[in-house]
Structures are given as structure tokens and as C-alpha cells.
Protein backbone atom coordinates (compact mmCIF):
# COMPACT_ATOMS: atom_id res chain seq x y z
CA UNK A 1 105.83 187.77 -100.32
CA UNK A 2 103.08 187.59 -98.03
CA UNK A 3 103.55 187.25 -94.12
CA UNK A 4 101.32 185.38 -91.49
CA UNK A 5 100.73 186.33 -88.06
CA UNK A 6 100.41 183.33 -85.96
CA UNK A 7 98.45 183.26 -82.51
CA UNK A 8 99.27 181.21 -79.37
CA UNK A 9 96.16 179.62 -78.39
CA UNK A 10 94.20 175.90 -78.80
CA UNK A 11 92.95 174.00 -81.67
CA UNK A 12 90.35 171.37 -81.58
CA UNK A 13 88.00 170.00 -84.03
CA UNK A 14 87.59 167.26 -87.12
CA UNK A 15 88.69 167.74 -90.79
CA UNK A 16 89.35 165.41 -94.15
CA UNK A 17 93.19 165.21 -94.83
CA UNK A 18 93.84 166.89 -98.38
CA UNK A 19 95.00 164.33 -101.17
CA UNK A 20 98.22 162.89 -101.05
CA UNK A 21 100.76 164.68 -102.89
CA UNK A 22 102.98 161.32 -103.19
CA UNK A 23 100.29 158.97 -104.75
CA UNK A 24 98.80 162.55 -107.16
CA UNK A 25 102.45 162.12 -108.54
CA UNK A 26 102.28 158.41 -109.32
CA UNK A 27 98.92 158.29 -110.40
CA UNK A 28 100.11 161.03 -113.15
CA UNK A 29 102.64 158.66 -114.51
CA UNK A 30 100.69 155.59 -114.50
CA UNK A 31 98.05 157.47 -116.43
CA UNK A 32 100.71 158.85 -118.74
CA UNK A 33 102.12 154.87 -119.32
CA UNK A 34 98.47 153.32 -119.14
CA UNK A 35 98.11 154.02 -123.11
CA UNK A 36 94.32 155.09 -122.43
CA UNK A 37 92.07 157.65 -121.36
CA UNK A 38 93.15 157.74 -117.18
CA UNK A 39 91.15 159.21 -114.86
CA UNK A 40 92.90 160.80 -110.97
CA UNK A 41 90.63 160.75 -108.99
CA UNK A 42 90.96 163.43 -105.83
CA UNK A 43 94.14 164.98 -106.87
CA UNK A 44 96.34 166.95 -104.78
CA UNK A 45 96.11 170.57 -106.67
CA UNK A 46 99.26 171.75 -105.78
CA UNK A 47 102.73 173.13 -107.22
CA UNK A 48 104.30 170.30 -107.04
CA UNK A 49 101.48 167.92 -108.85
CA UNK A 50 101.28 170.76 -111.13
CA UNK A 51 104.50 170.48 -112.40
CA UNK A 52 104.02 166.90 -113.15
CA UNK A 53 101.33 167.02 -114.79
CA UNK A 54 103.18 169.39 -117.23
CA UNK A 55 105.80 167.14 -117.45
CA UNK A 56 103.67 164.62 -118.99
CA UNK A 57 102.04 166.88 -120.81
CA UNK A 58 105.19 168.16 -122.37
CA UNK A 59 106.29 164.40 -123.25
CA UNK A 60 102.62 164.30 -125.58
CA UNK A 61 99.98 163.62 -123.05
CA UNK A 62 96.43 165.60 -122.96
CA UNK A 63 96.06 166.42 -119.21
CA UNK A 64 92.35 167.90 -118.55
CA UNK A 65 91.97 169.58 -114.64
CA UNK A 66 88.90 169.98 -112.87
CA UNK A 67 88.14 170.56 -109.64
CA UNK A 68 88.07 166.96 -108.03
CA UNK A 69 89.24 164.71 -111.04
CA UNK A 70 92.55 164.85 -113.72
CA UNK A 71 91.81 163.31 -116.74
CA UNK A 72 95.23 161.92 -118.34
CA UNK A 73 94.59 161.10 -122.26
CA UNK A 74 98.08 158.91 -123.24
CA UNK A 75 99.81 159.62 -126.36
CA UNK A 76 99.90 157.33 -129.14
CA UNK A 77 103.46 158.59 -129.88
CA UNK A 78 106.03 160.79 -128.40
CA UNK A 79 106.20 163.91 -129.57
CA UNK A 80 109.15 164.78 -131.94
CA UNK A 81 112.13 167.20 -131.77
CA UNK A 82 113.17 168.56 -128.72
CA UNK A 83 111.23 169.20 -125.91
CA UNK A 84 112.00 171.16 -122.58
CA UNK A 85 110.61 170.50 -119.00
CA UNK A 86 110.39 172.77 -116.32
CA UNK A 87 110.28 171.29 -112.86
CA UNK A 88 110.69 174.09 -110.64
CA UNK A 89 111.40 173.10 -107.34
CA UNK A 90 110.12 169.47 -107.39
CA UNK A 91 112.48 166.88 -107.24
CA UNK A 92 109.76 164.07 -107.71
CA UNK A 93 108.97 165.55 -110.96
CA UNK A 94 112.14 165.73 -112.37
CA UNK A 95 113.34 162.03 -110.71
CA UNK A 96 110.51 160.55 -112.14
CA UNK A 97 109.35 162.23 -115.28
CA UNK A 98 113.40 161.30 -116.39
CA UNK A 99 112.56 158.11 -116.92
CA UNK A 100 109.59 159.01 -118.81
CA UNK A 101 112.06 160.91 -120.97
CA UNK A 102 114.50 158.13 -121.41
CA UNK A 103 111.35 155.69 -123.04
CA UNK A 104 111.61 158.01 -126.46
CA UNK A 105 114.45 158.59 -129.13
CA UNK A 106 113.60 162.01 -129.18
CA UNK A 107 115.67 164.66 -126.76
CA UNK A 108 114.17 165.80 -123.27
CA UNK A 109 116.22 168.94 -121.53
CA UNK A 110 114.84 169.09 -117.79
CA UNK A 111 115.43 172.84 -115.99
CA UNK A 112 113.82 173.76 -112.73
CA UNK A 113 114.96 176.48 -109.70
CA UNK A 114 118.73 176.72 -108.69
CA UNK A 115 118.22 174.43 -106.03
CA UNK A 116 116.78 171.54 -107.79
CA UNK A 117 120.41 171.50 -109.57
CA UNK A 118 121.89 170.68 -106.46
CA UNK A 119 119.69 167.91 -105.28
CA UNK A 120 121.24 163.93 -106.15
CA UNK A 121 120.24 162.30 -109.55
CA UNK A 122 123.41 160.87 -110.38
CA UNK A 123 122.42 157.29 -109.23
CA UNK A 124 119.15 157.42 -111.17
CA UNK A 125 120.97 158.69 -113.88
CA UNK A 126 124.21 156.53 -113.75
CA UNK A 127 120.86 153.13 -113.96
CA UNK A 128 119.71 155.08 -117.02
CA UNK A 129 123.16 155.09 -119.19
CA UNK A 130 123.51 151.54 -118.36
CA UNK A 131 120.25 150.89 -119.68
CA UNK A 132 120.78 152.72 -123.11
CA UNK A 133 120.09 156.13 -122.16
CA UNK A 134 122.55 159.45 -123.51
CA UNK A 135 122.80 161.89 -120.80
CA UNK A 136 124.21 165.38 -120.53
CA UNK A 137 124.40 167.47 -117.17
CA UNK A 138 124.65 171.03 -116.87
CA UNK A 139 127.74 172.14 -114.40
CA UNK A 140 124.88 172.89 -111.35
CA UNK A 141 122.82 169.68 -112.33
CA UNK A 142 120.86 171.39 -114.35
CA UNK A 143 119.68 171.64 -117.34
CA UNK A 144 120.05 168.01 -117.85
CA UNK A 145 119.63 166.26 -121.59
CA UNK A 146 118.50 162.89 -121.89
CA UNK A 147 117.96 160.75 -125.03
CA UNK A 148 116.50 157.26 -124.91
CA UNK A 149 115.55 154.49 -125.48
CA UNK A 150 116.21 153.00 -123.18
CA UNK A 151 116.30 148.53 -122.72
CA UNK A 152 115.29 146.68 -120.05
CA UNK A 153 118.12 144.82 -118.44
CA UNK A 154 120.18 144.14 -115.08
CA UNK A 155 120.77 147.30 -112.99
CA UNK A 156 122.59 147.90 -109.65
CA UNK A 157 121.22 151.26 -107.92
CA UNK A 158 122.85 152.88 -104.52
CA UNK A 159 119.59 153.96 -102.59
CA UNK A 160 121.02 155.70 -100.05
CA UNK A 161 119.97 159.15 -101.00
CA UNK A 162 116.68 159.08 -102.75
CA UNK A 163 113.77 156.33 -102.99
CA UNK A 164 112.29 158.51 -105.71
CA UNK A 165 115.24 156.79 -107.75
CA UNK A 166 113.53 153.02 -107.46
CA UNK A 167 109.84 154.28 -107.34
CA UNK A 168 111.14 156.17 -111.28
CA UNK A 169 112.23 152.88 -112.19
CA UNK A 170 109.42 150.52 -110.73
CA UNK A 171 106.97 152.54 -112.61
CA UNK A 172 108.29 152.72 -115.90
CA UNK A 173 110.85 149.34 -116.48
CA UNK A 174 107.96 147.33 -116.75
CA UNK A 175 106.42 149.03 -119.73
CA UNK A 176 109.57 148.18 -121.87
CA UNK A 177 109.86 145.14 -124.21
CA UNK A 178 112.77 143.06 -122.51
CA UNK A 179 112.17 142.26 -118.41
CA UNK A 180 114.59 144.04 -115.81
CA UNK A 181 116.15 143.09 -112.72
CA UNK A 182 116.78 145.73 -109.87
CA UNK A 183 119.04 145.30 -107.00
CA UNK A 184 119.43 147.75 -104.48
CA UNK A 185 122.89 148.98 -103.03
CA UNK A 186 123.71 151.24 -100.00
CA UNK A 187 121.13 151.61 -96.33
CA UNK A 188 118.05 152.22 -98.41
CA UNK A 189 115.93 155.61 -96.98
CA UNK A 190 112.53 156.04 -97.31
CA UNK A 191 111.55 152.65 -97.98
CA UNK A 192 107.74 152.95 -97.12
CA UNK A 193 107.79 154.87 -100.28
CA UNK A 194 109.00 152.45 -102.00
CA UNK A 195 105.86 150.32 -100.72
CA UNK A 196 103.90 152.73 -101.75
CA UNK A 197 105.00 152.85 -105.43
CA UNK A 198 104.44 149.08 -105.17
CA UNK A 199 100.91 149.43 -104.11
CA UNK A 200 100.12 151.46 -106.84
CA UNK A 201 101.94 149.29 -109.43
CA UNK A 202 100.63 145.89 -108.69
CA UNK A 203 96.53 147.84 -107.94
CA UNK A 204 96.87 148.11 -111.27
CA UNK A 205 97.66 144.54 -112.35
CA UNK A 206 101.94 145.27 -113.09
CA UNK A 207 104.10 142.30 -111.70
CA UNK A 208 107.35 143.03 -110.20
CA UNK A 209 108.75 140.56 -107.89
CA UNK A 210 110.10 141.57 -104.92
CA UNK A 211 113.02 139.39 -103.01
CA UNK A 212 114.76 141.11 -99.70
CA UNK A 213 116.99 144.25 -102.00
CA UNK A 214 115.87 143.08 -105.64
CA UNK A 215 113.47 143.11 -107.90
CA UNK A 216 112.31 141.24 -111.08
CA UNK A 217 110.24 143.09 -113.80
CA UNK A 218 109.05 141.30 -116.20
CA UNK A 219 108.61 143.39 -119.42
CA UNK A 220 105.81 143.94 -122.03
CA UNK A 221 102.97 145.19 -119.36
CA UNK A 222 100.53 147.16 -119.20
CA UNK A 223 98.84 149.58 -115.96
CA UNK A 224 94.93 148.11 -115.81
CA UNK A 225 91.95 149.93 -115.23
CA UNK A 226 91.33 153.41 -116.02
CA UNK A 227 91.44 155.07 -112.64
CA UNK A 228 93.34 155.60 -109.28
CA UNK A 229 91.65 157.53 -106.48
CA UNK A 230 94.05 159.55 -103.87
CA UNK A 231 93.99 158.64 -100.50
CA UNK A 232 94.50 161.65 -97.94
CA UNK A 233 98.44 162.92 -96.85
CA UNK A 234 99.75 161.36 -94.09
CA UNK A 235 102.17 164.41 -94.59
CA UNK A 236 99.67 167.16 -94.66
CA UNK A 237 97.48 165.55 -91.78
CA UNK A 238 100.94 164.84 -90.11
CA UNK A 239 101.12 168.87 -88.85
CA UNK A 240 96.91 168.51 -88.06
CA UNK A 241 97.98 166.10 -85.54
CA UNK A 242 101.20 167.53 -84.01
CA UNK A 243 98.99 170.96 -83.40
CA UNK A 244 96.29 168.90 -81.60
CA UNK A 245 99.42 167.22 -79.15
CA UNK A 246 100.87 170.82 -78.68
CA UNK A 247 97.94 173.37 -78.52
CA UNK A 248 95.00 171.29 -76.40
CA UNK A 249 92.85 169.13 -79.38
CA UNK A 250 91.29 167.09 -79.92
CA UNK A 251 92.03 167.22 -83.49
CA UNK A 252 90.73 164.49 -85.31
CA UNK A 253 91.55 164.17 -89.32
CA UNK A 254 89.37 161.62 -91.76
CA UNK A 255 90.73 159.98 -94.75
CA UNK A 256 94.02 158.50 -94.24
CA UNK A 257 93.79 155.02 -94.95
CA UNK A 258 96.28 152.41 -94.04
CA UNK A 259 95.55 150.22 -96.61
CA UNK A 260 97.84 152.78 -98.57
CA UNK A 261 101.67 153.19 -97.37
CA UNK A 262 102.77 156.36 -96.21
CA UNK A 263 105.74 156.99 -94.61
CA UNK A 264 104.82 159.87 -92.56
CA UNK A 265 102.03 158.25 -90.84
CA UNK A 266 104.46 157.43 -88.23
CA UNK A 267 104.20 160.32 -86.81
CA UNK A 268 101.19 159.20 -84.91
CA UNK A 269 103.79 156.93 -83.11
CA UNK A 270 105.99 159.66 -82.30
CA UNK A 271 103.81 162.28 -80.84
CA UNK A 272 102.47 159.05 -78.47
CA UNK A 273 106.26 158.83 -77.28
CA UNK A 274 105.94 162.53 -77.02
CA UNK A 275 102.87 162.01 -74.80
CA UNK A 276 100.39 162.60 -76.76
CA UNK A 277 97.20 160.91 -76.49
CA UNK A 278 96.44 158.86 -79.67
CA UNK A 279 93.26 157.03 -80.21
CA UNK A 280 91.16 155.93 -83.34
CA UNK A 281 91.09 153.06 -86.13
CA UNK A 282 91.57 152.61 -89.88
CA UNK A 283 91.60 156.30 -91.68
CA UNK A 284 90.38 158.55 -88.86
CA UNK A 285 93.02 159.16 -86.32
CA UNK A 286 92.68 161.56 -83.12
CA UNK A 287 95.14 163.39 -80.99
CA UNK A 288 94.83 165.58 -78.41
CA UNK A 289 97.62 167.05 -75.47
CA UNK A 290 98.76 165.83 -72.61
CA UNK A 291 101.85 166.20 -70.67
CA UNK A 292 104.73 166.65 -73.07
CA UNK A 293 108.24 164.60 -73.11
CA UNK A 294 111.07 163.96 -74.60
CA UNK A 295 111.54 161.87 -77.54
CA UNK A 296 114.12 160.03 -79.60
CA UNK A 297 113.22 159.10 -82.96
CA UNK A 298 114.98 157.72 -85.75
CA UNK A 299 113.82 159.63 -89.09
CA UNK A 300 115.28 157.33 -92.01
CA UNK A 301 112.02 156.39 -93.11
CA UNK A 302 110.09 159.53 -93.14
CA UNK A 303 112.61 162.27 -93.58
CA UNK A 304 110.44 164.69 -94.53
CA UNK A 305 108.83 164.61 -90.74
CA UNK A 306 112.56 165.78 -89.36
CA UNK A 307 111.21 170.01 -89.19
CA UNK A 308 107.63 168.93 -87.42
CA UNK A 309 109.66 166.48 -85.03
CA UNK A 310 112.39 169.08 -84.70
CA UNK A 311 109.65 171.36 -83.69
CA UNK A 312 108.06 169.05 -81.37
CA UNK A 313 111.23 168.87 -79.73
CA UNK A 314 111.87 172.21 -79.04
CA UNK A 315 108.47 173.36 -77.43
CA UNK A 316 108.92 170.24 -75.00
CA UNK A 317 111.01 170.35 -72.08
CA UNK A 318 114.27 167.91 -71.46
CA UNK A 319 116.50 166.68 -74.01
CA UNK A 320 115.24 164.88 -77.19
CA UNK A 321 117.01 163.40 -79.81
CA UNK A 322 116.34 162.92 -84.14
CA UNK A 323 118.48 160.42 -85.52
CA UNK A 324 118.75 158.87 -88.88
CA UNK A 325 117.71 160.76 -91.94
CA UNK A 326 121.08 162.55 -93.00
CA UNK A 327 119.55 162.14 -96.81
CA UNK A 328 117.65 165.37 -95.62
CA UNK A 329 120.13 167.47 -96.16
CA UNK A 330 119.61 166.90 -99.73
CA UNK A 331 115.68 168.54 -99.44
CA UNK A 332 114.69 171.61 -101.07
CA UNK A 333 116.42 173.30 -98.33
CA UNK A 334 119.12 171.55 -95.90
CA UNK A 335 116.05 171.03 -93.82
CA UNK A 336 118.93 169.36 -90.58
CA UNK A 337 120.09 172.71 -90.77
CA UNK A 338 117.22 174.30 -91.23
CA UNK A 339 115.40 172.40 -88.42
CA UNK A 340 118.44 173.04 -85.83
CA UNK A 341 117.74 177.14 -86.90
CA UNK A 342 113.96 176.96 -86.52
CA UNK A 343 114.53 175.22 -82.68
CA UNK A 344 116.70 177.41 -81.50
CA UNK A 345 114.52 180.26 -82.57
CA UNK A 346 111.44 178.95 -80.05
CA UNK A 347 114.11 178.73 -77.24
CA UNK A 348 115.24 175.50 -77.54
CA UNK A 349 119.63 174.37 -77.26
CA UNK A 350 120.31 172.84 -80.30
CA UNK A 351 124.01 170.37 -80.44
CA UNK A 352 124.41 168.41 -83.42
CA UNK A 353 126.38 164.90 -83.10
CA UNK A 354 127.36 162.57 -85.98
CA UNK A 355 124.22 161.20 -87.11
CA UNK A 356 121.64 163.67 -86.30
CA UNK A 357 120.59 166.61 -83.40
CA UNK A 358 120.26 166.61 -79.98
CA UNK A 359 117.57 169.34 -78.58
CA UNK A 360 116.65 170.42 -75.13
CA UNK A 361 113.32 171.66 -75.39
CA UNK A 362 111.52 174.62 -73.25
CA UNK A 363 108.37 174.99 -71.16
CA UNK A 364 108.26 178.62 -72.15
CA UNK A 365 108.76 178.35 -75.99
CA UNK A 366 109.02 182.24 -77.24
CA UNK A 367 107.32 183.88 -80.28
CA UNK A 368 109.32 183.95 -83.53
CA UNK A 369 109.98 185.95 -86.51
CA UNK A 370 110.73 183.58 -89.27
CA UNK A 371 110.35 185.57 -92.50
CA UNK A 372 112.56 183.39 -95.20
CA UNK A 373 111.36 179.84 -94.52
CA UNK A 374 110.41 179.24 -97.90
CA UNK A 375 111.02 175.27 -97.47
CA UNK A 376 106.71 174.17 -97.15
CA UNK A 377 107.75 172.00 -94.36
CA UNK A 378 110.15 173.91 -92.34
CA UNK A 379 106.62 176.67 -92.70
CA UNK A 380 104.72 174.78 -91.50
CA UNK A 381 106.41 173.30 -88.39
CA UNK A 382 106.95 175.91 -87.41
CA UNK A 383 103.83 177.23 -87.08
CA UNK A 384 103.16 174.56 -85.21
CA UNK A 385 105.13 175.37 -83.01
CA UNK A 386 104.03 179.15 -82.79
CA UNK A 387 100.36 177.52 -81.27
CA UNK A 388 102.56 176.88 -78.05
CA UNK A 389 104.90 179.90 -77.98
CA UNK A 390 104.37 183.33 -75.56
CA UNK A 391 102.82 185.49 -77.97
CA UNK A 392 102.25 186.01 -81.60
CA UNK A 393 104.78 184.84 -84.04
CA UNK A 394 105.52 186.25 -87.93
CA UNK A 395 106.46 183.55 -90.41
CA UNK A 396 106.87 183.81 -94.09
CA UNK A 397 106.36 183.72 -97.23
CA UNK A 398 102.58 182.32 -96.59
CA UNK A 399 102.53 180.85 -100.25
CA UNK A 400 105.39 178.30 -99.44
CA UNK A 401 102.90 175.84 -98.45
CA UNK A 402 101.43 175.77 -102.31
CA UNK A 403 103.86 173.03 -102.88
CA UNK A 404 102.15 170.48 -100.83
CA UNK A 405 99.32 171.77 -98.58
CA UNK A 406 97.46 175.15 -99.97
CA UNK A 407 94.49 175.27 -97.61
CA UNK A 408 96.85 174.74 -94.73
CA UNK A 409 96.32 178.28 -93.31
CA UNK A 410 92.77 178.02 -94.06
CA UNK A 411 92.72 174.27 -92.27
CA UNK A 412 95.08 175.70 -89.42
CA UNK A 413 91.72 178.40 -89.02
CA UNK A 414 89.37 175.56 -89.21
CA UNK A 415 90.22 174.10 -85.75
CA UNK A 416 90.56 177.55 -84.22
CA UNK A 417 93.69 178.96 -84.56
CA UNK A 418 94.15 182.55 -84.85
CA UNK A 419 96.07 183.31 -88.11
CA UNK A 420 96.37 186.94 -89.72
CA UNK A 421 97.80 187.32 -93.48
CA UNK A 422 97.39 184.76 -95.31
């Protein structure tokens, strides 16, 4: 485990967002469906993508890394006899690469980290079973068995807890012979990556019809064209822009075009109601401090911002409020909890209420010692937050952030922060 040392002090400059980690996903499994050479264009390297990738490899694709490009050669045939995925820690691999599985008559066993066991499936999986599939769950979730094929068909799927349940489905039921219909039961979270899934699908020529909580899928199609490039993380850029509003800026980050949903490019909307200045157009966005204050956001659609806005909340003073989101509980780590932990550490009084936490933030945030925050995004809010805090602050393990954002200690040093260790 390797610590970082994290210095108070400003950050200013311009930088290109890495690739998104959400679209490197998708693009992996349209590649893997598109029954041709595929090429991924500005792929996210990361462990996350990485595990995908092996998950389609595993299910007979030829996947073929280089630095700025993934070539995805699809199978003619499944392989035969069993075959075992590891996910690790990433829940998108294992909600998505399921339905993969489910395609084939031969058996898939998914495994991954103890905490991957614990996170939902059991909607996604329930929509599977009625669709042919012959599933087998471990007692912690994990290892799970699934055995195809699966048939297109009518399915009803809660959506409370996961989008990564519909995106699974949009991207593979329209590859099978018969059409499906969709509807959509329950509040449904994180829909803007739900639009995003949709972007990708119908960029490369796939039909699904989309009316209010349902969709039709008409079967028997095929993903066009033989390339996606990624547009830059929202997510990743997301903590660029929150140290520019806390520790002086401007910081400026390239490469995040609208044109492409992403869920946590609101959070150039809530560091404005934080009092941030926010200027720019189209994929080059620009914040820089002013005088903080409170917030209150509502984090259904983009959960995964909840740390960075908890954060924000504690280094600013009076009383702010994150609502929504309670599907976050479900993250790699129980990231409410983990947020209310991380606040309170900088200073801040954290009281939870039904629905979310209340936080009254300080003007004199204090240096941390965080050595076990081994959830990427509870990492890296927090040090954030360390650019605004009275002295130097030690967080760990540095190599957390491989799962979505490796250069972000090298990025973080790009605009001027002081960072030791890592």
C-alpha cells in the first residue's frame, strides 16, 4: 500500500479529461456483439476497463491493447465448456458482461472481490430467468452460474437500484432473433446513463424505441461501423473542477463533449450553486474560486458525485444538504457512509436524516489522515478536499484510483498541487 502526502495550496492551469470509463465499457461490448473486427478508439486504460475487456475475452473474443486504440476481433462462436470470469471489483463488468453470458448454451461462472458479492443483481438476474436464462447464486452473490440462451420477449425490470441493469439489456436484447419489450418499474436512478447507453446504441445504427418507462427492441440487428471513439470523463474531470472552486483555479479541462451524456457533468451546476465561477462552451469547461456557500443538491442522477459533493460540503461554511441517491449505499463501498466519515474528518458536523445528510461545513477545514479509503472516489474527494485544509494531509492506498483515473496524482501535479508518494 502506498501513501500520498497531500499539500494545502492552489491549483490552476488547462488539461484533456482522460477517457471515459462508462462509454470504454460499452464500446467493449458493442465490439464484442458487432460480429467484426471493432476498433476503441481512446480507451480508458484502467482496472475497471481491464476487467471487461477480459470478460469478453473469456466469452471468445480476441482483444488487442495498445496505447491509444483496443482492437476487439468478435468470435464466430462461443467458446465451449465452461468458462470462468473474474470481475474483481467492477460491478459494470459483471452487470453487463452477464448478459453476454446468457446469449450462449454453454456455462459462464462470474467471481470477483468479496464486495462485488454484496452489490444488487437480483433484478437483472430475475429479467434473465424470465427470458430463458438458468441461474445459480453463490450464498454472498458470488460466484454466480448462468446458462443461456436466452429469447427475446416481454420483461418488467425494478430500476431502482442500478441503471447498469437496463444499459446490460439495451445492449445485448437487440442482437437476439425475436424483438423485446422493456418496461421499467420502481424511481429509476441514474437515468443519464441510461441516455448514454442509448447514444451509443442507436450511433451505431440499433433501433430501440423509447416511450416515457418502456422500450421496444426490435430483434435480428446488428451494431454498424467498425469504431467508437471515447469522449473524456465527466467523472474524472468532475474532481479537476471541484479543486479549481476550492484551491484558487482557474482550472480549465478539454474534451468533454456534451453531445455525449454523462451524468456527472452536473457537477458543473453544483459547484456554481456552491459559488463557483463557471464559464466556457461545448467540451472545454472552466472553474475557478470564489466565495464558497452552501448547497443542496439532489444526487439521484449522478450518485457517484455524492463523496466530491460531500467534500465540497464540508470545506464550506453553513449547512448544506445531499439528497437523493440512497442506491449509493450499494457502491463498492457504502460511499453515504463513507462520505459522512470523510466530512467529519476535515471538521465538518455531519447528521443524517431519512433521505440523505445534512453537513455544516468549516472555514478552517483541518488536515487528515485517511489511510483505508480504498473506494477511487471517496480517494479522491478527499484529496480534494486536503487542497483547502490547514496543513498536509496523508491519504491512502495511492493505487485506489487505478479503477477509474490512474494519472490522477500525476494530473492533480499538473495544475500545481504539491503531492508526495505516489
Amino acid at each position: 500500500m502506498t501513501r500520498v502526502r497531500v499539500y494545502p495550496g492552489p491549483v490552476r492551469g488547462r488539461v484533456h479529461a482522460p477517457p471515459s470509463k462508462s462509454y470504454t465499457h460499452r464500446a467493449l461490448v458493442v465490439g464484442y456483439l458487432s460480429g467484426r473486427r471493432f476498433r476503441v478508439e481512446h480507451p480508458l486504460d484502467s482496472d475497471d476497463t481491464r476487467r471487461t475487456a477480459e470478460a469478453i475475452r473469456r466469452l471468445g473474443a480476441r482483444v488487442r491493447r495498445t496505447t491509444d486504440r483496443w482492437t476487439v476481433t468478435s468470435p464466430r462462436a462461443r467458446r465451449s465448456g465452461r468458462v470462468t470470469i473474474d470481475c474483481g471489483e467492477s460491478g459494470t463488468t459483471l452487470r453487463l458482461a452477464v448478459t453476454l453470458a446468457a446469449r450462449g448454451t454453454s456455462p459462464v461462472r462470474f467471481v470477483g472481490q468479496e464486495r462485488l458479492g454484496e452489490r444488487p443483481m437480483q433484478a437483472l438476474l430475475d429479467g434473465l430467468e424470465s427470458l430463458g436464462a438458468r441461474v445459480r447464486v453463490g450464498r454472498r452473490g458470488l460466484p454466480l452460474d448462468i446458462r443461456g440462451p436466452i429469447q427475446g420477449g416481454r420483461l418488467r425490470l425494478d430500476a431502482s437500484v442500478s441503471s447498469q441493469f437496463v444499459s446490460s439489456l439495451l445492449l445485448t436484447l437487440p442482437t437476439l432473433d425475436r424483438a423485446s419489450e422493456l418496461g421499467l418499474a420502481g424511481r429509476v436512478v441514474s437515468t443519464p446513463y441510461i441516455d448514454a447507453t442509448l447514444a451509443v446504441v442507436r450511433h451505431h445504427g440499433v433501433e430501440v424505441v423509447r416511450r416515457g418507462r418502456s422500450f421496444r427492441i426490435p430483434g435480428g440487428q446488428r451494431f454498424r461501423g467498425g469504431s467508437f471513439s471515447v469522449p473524456g470523463d465527466a467523472s474524472s474531470a468532475a474532481y479537476l473542477w471541484a479543486a479549481g472552486a476550492v484551491a484558487g483555479g482557474p482550472v480549465r479541462v478539454d474534451g468533454v463533449p456534451p453531445a455525449w451524456p454523462q451524468a456527472d457533468r452536473a457537477v458543473l451546476g453544483l459547484l456554481g450553486d456552491a459559488g463557483a465561477r463557471v464559464r466556457g462552451a461545448g467540451g472545454s469547461m472552466e472553474v475557478r474560486a470564489s466565495r464558497r456557500r452552501p448547497f443542496v443538491v439532489d444526487l439521484t442522477d449522478s450518485p457517484d458525485l455524492y463523496p466530491l459533493a460531500g467534500v465540497l460540503a464540508a470545506v464550506t461554511p453553513g449547512r448544506s444538504r445531499l439528497r437523493g441517491a440512497a442506491h449509493v449505499v450499494h457502491k463498492e463501498s457504502d460511499r453515504r457512509a463513507g462520505t459522512a466519515r470523510v466530512a467529519r474528518a476535515f471538521g465538518a458536523r455531519v447528521m443524517r436524516a431519512a433521505g440523505g445528510l445534512t453537513i455544516e461545513g468549516t472555514a478552517a477545514p483541518r488536515r487528515v489522515s485517511l489511510l483505508d479509503l480504498t473506494d477511487h472516489r471517496l480517494l479522491m474527494s478527499a484529496a480534494v478536499g486536503a487542497l483547502a485544509a490547514d496543513g498536509p494531509s496523508e491519504l491512502g492506498p495511492a493505487e485506489a484510483v487505478g479503477k477509474s483515473f490512474p494519472g490522477f496524482w500525476s494530473t492533480l501535479r499538473a495544475l500545481g498541487a504539491e503531492v508526495d508518494g505516489a
